[in-house]
PDB file of N, CA and C in Angstrom:
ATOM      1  N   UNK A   1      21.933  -7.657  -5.213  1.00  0.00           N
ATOM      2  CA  UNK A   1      21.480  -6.523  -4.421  1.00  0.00           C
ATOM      3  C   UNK A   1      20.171  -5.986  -5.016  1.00  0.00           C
ATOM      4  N   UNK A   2      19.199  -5.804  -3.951  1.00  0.00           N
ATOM      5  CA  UNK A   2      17.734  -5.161  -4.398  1.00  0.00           C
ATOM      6  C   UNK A   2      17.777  -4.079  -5.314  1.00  0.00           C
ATOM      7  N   UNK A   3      17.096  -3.277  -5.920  1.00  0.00           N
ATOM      8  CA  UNK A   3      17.092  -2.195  -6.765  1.00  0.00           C
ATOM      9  C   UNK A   3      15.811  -1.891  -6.104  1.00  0.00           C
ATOM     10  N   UNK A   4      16.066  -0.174  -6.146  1.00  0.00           N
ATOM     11  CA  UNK A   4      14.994   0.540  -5.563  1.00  0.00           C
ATOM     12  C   UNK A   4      15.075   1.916  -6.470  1.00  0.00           C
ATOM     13  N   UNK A   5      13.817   2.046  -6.714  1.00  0.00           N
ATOM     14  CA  UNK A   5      13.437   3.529  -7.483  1.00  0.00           C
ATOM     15  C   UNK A   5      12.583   4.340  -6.559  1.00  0.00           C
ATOM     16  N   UNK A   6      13.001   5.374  -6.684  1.00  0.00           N
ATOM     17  CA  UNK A   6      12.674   6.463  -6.088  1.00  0.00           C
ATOM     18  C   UNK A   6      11.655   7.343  -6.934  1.00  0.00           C
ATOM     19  N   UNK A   7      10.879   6.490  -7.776  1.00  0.00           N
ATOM     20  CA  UNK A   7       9.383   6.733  -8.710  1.00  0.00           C
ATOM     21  C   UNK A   7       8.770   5.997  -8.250  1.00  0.00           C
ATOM     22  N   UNK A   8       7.170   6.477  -8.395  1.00  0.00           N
ATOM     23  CA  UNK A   8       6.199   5.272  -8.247  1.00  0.00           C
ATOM     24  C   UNK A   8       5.771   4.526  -9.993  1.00  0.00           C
ATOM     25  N   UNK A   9       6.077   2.624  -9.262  1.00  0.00           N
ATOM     26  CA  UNK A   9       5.987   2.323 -11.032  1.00  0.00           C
ATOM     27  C   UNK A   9       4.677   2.631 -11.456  1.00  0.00           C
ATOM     28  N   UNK A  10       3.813   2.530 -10.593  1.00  0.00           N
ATOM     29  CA  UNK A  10       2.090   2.781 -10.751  1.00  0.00           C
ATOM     30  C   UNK A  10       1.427   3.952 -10.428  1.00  0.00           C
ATOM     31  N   UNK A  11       0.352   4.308 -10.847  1.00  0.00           N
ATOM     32  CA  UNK A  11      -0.443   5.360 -11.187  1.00  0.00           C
ATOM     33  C   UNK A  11      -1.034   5.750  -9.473  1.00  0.00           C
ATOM     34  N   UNK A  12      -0.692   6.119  -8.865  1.00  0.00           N
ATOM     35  CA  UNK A  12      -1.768   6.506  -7.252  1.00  0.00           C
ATOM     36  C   UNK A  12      -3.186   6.613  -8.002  1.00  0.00           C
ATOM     37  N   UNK A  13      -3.080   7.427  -9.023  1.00  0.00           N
ATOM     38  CA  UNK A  13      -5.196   7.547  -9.506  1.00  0.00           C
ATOM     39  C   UNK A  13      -5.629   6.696 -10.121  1.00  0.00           C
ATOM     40  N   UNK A  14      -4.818   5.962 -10.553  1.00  0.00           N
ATOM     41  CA  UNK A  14      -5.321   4.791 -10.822  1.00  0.00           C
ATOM     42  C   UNK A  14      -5.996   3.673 -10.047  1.00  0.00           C
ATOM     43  N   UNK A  15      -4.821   3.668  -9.145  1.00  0.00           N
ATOM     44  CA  UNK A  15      -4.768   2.593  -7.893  1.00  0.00           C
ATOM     45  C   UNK A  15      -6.338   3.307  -6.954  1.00  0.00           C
ATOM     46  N   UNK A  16      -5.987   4.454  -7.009  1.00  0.00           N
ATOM     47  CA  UNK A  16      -7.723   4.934  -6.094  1.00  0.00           C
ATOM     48  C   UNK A  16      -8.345   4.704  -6.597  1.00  0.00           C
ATOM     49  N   UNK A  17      -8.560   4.859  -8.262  1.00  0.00           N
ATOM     50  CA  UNK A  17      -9.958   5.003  -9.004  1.00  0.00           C
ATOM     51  C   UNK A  17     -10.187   3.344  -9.046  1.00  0.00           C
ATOM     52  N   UNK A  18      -9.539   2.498  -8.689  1.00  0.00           N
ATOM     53  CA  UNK A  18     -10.238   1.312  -8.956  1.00  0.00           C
ATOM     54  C   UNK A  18     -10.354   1.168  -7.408  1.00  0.00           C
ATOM     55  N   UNK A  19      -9.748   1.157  -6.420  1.00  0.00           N
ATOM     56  CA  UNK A  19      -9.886   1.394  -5.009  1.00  0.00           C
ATOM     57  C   UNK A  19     -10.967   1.598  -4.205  1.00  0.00           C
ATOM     58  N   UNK A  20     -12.206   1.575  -4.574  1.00  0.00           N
ATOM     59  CA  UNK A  20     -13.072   2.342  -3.973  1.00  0.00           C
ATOM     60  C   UNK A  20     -14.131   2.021  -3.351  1.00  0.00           C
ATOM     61  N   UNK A  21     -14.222   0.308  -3.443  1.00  0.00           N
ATOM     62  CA  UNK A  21     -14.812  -0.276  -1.997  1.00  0.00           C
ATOM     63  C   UNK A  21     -13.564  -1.598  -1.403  1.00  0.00           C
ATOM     64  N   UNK A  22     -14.364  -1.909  -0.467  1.00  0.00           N
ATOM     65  CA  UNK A  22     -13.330  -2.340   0.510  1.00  0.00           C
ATOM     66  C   UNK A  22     -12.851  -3.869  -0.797  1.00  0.00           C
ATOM     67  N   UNK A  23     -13.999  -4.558  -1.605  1.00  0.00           N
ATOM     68  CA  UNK A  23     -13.526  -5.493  -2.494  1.00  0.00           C
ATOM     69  C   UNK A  23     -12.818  -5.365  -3.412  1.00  0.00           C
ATOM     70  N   UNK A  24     -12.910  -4.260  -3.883  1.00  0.00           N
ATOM     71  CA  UNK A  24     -11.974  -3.658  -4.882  1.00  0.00           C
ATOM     72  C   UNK A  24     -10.579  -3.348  -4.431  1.00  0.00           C
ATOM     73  N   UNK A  25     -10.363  -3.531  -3.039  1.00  0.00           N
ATOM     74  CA  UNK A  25      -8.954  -3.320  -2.769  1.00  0.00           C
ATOM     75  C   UNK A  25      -7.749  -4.206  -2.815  1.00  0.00           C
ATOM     76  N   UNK A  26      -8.716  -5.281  -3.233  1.00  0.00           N
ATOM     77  CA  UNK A  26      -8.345  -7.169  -3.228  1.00  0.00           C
ATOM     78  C   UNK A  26      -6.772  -6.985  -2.372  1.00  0.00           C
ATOM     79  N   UNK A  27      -7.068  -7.129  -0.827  1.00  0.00           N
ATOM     80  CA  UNK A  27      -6.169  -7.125   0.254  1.00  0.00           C
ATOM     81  C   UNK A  27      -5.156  -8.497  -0.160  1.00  0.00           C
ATOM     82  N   UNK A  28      -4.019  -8.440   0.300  1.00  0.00           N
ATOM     83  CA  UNK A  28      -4.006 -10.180   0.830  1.00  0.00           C
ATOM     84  C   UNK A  28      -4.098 -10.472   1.990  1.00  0.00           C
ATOM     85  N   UNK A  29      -3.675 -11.647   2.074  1.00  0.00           N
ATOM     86  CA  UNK A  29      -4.315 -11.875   3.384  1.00  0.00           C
ATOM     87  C   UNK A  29      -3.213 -11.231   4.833  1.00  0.00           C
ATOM     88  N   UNK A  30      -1.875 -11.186   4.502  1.00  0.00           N
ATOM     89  CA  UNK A  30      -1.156 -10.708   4.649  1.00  0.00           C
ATOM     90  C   UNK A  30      -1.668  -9.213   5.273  1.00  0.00           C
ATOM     91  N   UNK A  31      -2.336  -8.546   4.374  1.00  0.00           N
ATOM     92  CA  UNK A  31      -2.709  -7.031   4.659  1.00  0.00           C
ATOM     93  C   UNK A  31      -3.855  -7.036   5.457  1.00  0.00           C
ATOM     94  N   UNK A  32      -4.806  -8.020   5.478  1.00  0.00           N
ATOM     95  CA  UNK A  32      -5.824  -7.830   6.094  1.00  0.00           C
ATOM     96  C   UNK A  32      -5.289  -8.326   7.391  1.00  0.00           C
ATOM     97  N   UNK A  33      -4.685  -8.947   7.926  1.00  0.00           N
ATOM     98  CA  UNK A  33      -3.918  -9.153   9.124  1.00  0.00           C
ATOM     99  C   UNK A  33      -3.048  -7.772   9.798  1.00  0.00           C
ATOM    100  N   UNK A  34      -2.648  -7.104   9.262  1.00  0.00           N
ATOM    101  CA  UNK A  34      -2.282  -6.221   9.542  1.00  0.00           C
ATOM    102  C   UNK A  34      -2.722  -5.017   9.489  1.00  0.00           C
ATOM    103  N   UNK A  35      -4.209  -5.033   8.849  1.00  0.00           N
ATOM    104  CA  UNK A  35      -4.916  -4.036   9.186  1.00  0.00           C
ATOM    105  C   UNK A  35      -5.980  -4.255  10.314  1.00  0.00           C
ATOM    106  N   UNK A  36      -6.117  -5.452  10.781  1.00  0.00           N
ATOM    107  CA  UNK A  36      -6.866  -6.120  11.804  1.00  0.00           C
ATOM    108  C   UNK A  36      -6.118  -5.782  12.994  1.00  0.00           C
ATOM    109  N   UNK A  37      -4.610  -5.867  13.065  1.00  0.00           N
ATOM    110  CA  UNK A  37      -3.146  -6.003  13.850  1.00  0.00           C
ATOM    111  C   UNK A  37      -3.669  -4.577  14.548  1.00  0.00           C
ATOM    112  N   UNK A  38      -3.082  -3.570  13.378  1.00  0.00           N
ATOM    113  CA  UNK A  38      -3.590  -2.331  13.929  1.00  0.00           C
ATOM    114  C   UNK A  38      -4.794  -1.651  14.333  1.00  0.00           C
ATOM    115  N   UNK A  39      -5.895  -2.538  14.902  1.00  0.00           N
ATOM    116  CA  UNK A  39      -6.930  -2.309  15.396  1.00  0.00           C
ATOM    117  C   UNK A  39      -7.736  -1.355  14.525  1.00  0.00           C
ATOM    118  N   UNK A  40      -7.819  -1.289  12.760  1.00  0.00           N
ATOM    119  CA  UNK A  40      -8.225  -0.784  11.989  1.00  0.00           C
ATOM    120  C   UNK A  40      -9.612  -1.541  11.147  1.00  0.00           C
ATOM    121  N   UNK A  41     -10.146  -1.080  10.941  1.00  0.00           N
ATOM    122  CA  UNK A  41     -11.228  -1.852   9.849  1.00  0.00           C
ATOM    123  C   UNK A  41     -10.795  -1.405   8.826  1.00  0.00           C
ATOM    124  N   UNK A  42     -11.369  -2.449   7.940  1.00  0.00           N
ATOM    125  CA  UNK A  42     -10.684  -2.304   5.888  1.00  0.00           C
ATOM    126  C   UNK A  42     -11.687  -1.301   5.850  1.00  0.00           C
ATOM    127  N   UNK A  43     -12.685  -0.593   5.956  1.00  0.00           N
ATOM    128  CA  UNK A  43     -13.590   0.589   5.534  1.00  0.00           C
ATOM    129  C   UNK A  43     -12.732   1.890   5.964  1.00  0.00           C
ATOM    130  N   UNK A  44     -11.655   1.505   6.980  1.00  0.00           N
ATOM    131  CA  UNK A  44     -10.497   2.810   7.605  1.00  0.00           C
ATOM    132  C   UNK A  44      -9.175   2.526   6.821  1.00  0.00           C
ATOM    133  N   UNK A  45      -9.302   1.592   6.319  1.00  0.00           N
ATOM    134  CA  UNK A  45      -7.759   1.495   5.001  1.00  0.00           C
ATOM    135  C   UNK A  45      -8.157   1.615   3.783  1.00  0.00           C
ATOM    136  N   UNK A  46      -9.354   1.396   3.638  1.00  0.00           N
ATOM    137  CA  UNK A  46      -9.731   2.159   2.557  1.00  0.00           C
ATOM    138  C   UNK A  46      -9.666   3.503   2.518  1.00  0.00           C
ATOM    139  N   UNK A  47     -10.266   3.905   3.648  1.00  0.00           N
ATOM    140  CA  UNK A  47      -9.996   5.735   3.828  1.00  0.00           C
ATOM    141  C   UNK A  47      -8.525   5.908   3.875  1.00  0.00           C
ATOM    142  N   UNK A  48      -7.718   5.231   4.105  1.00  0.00           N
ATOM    143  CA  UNK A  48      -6.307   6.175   4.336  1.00  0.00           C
ATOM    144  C   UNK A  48      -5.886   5.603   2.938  1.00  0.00           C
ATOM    145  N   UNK A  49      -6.093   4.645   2.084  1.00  0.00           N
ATOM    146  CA  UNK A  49      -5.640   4.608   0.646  1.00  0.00           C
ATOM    147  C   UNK A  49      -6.464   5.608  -0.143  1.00  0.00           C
ATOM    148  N   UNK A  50      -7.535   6.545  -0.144  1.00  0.00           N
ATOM    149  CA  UNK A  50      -8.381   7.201  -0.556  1.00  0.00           C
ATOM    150  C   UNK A  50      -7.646   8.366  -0.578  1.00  0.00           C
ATOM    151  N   UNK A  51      -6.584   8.942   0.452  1.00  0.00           N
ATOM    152  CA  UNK A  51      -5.975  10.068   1.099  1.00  0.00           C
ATOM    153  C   UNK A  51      -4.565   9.940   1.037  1.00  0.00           C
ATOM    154  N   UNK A  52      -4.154   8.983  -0.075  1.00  0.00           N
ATOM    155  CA  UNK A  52      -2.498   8.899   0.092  1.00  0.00           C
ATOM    156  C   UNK A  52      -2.817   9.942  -1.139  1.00  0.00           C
ATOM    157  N   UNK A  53      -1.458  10.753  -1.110  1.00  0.00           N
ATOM    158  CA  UNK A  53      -0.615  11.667  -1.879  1.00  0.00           C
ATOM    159  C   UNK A  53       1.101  11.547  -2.765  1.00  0.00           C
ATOM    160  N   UNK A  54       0.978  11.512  -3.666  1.00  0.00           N
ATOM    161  CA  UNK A  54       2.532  10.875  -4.116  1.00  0.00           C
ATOM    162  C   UNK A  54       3.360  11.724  -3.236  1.00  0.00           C
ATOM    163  N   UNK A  55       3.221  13.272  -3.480  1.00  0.00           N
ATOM    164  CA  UNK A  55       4.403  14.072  -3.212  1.00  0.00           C
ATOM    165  C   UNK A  55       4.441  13.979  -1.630  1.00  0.00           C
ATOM    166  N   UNK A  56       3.354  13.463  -0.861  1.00  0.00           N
ATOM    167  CA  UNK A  56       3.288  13.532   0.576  1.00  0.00           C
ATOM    168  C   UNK A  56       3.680  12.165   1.285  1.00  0.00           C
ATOM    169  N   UNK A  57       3.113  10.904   0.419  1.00  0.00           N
ATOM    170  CA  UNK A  57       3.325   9.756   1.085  1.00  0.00           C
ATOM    171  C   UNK A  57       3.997   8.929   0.712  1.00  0.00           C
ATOM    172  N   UNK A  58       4.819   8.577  -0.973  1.00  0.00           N
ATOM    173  CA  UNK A  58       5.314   7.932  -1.567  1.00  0.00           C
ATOM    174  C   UNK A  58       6.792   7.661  -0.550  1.00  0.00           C
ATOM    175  N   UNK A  59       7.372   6.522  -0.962  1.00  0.00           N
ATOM    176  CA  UNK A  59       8.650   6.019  -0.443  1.00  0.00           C
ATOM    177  C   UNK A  59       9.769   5.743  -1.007  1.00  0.00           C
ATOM    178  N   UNK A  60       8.855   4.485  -1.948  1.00  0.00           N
ATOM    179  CA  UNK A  60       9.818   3.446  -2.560  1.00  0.00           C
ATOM    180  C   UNK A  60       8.752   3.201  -3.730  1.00  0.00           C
ATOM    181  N   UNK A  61       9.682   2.446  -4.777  1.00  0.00           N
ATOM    182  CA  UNK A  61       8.923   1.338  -5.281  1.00  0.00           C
ATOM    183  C   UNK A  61      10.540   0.311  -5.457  1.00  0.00           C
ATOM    184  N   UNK A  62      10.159  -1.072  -4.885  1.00  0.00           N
ATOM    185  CA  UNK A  62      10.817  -2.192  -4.945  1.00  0.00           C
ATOM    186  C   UNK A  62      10.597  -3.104  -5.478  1.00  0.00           C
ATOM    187  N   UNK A  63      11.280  -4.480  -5.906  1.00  0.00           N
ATOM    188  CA  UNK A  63      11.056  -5.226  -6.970  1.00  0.00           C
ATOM    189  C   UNK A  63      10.403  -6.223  -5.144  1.00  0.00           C
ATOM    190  N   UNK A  64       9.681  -7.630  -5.788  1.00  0.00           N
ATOM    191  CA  UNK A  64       8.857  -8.016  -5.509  1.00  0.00           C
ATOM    192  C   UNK A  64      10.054  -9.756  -4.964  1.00  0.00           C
ATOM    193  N   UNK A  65       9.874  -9.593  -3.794  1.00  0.00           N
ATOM    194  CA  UNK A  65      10.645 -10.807  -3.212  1.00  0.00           C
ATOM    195  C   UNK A  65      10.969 -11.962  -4.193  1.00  0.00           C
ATOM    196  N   UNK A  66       9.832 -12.465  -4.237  1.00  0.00           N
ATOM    197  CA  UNK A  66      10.068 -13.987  -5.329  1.00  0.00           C
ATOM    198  C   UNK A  66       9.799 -13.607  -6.957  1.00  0.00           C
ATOM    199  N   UNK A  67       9.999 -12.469  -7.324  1.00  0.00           N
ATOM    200  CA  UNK A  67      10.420 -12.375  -8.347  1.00  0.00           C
ATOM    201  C   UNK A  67      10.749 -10.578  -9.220  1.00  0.00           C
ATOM    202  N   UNK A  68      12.060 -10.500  -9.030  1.00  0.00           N
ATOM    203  CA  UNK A  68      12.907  -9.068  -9.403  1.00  0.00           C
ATOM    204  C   UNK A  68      12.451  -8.490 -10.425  1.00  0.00           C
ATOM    205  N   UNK A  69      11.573  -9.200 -11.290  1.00  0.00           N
ATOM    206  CA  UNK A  69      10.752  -8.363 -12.404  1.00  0.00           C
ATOM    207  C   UNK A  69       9.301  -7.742 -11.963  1.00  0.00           C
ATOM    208  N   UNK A  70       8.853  -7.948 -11.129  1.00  0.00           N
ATOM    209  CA  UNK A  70       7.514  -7.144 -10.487  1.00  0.00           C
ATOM    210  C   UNK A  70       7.889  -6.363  -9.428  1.00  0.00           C
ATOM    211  N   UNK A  71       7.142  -4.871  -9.680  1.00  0.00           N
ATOM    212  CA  UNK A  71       7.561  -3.802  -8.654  1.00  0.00           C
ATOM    213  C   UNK A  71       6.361  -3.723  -7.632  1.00  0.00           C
ATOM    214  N   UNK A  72       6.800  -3.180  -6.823  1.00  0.00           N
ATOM    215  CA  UNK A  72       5.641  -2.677  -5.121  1.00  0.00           C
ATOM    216  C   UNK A  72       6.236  -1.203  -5.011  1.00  0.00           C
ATOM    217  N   UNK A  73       4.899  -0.689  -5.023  1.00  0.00           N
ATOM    218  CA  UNK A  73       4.854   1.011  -4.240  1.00  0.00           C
ATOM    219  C   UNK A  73       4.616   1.123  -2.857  1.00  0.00           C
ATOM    220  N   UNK A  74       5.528   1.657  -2.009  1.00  0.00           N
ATOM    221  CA  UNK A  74       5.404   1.488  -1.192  1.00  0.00           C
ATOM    222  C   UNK A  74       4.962   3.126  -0.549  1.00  0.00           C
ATOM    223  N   UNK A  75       4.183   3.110   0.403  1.00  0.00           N
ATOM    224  CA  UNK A  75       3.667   4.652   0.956  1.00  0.00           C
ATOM    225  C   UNK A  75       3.846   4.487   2.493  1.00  0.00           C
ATOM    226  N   UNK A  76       3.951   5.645   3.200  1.00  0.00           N
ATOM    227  CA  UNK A  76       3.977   5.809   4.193  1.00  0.00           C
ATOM    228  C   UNK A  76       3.092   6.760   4.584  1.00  0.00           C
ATOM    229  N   UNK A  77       1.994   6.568   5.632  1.00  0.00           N
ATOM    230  CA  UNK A  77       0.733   7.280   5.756  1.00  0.00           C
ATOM    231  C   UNK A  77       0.313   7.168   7.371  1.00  0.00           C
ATOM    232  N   UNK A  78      -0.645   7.919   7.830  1.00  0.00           N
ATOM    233  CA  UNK A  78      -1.196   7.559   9.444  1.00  0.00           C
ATOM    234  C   UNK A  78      -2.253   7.569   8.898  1.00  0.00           C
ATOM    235  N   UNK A  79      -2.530   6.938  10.657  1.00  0.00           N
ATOM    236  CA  UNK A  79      -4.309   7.106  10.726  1.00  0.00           C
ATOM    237  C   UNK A  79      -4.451   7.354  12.070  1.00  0.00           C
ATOM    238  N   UNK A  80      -4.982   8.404  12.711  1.00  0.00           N
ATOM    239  CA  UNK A  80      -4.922   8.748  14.054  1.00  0.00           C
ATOM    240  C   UNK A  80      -3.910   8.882  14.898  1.00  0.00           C
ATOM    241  N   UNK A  81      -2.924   9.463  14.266  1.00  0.00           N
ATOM    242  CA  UNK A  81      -1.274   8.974  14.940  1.00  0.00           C
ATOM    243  C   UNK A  81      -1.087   8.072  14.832  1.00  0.00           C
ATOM    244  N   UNK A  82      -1.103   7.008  13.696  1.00  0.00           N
ATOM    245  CA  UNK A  82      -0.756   5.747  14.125  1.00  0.00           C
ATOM    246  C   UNK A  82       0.229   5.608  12.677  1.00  0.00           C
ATOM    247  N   UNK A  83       1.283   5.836  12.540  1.00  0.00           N
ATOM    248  CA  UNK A  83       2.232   5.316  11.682  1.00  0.00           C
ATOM    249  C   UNK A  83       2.297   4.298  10.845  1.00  0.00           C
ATOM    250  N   UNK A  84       1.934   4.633   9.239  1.00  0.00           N
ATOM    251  CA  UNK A  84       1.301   3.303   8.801  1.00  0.00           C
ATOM    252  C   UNK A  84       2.389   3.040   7.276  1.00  0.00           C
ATOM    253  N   UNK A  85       2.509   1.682   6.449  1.00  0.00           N
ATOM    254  CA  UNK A  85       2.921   1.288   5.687  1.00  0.00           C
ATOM    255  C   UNK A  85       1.986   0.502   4.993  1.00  0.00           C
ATOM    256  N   UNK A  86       1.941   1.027   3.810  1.00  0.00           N
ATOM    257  CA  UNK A  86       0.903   0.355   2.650  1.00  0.00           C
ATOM    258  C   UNK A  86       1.956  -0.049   1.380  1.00  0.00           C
ATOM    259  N   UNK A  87       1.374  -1.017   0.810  1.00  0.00           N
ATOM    260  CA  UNK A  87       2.394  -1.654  -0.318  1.00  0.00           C
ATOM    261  C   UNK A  87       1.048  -1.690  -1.360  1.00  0.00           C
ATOM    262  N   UNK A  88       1.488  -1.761  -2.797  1.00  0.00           N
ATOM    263  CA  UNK A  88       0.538  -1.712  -3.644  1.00  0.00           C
ATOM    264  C   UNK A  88       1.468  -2.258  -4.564  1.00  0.00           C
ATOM    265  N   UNK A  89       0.838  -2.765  -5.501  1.00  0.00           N
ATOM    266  CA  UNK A  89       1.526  -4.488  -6.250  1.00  0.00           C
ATOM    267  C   UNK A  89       0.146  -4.086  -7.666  1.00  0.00           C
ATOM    268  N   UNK A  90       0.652  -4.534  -8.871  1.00  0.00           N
ATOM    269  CA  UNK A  90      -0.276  -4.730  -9.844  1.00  0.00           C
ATOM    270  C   UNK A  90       0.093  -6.054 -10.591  1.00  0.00           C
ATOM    271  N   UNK A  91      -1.014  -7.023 -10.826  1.00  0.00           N
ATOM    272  CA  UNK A  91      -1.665  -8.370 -11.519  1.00  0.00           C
ATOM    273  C   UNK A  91      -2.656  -8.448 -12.179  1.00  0.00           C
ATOM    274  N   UNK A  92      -2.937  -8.111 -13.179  1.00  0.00           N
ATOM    275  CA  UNK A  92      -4.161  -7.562 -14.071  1.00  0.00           C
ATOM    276  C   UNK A  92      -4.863  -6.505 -12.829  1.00  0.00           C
ATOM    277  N   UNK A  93      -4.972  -6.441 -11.802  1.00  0.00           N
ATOM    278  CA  UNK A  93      -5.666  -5.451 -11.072  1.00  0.00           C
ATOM    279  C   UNK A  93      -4.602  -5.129 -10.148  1.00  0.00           C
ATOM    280  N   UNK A  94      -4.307  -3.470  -9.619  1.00  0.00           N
ATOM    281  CA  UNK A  94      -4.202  -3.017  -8.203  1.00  0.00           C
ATOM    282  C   UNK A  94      -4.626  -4.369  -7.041  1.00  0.00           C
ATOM    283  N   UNK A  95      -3.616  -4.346  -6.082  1.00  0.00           N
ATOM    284  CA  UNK A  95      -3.933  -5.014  -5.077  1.00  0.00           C
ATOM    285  C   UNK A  95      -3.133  -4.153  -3.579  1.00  0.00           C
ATOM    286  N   UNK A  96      -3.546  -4.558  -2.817  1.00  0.00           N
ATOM    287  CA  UNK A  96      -2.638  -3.797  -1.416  1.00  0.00           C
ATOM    288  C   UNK A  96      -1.579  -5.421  -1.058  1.00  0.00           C
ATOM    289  N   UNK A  97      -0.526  -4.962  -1.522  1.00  0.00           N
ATOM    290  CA  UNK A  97       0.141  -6.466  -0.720  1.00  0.00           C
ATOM    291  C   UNK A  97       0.609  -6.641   0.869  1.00  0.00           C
ATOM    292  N   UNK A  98       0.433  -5.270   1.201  1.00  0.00           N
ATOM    293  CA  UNK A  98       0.990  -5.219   2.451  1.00  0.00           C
ATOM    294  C   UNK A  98       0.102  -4.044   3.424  1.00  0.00           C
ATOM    295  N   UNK A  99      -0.460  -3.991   4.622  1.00  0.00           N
ATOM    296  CA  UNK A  99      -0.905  -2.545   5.652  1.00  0.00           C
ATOM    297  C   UNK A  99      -0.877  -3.074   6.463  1.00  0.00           C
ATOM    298  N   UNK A 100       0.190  -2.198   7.314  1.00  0.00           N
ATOM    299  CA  UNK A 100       0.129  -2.585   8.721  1.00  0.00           C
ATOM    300  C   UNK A 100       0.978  -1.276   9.496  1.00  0.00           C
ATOM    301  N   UNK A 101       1.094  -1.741  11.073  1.00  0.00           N
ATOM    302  CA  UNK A 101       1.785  -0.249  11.663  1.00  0.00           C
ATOM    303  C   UNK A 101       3.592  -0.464  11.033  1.00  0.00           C
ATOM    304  N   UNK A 102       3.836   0.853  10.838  1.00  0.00           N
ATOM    305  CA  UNK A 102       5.099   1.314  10.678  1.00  0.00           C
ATOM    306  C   UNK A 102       5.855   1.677  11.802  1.00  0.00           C
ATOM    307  N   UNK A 103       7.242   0.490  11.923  1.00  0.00           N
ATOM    308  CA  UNK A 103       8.378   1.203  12.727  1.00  0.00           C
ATOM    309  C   UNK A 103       8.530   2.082  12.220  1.00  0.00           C
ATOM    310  N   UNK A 104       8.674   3.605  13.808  1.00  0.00           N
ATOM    311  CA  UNK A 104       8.728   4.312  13.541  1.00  0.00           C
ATOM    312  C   UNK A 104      10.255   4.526  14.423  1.00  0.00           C
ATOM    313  N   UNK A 105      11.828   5.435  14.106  1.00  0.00           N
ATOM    314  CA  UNK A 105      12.912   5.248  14.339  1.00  0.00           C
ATOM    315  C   UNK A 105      13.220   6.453  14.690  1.00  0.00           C
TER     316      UNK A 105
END
């Protein structure tokens, strides 16, 4: 069974302060599909990773599919009404592993 913490394992100011052009966000490809999906440009997911808040947007942090020793922060954020899910993953650098629209229930 998954394990889920209800902390973020990583720093949000961290993750911004290195965050701060669209290369520095080192997407995967995964995310850039889904920020494409949602009819967004990476210069507008950059802005809504610029504007996440722990106490406002945080979720989760979960261990990492193919392997239970690496965690993902997961946030929940909009952009124009548009219901969004961002994942953030660290490998010697911050990366976004995941942005795209959020079921919303």
């Amino acid at each position: 069974m998954a394990r889920v913490k209800w902390r973020p394992t990583y720093s949000l100011a961290e993750i911004k302060a290195q965050m701060t052009t669209i290369e520095s966000m080192h997407p995967t490809r995964t995310a850039v599909a889904g920020v494409y999906a949602a009819e967004m440009s990476l210069k507008d997911a950059l802005a809504v990773i610029q504007a996440l808040r722990v106490t406002q947007h945080f979720r989760k942090s979960m261990p990492c599919d193919h392997d239970h020793t690496v965690w993902q922060d997961v946030y929940y954020s909009d952009w124009g009404g548009l219901p969004l899910y961002v994942k953030f993953q660290r490998a010697g650098v911050y990366f976004v592993v995941s942005f795209k629209e959020r079921d919303v229930e």
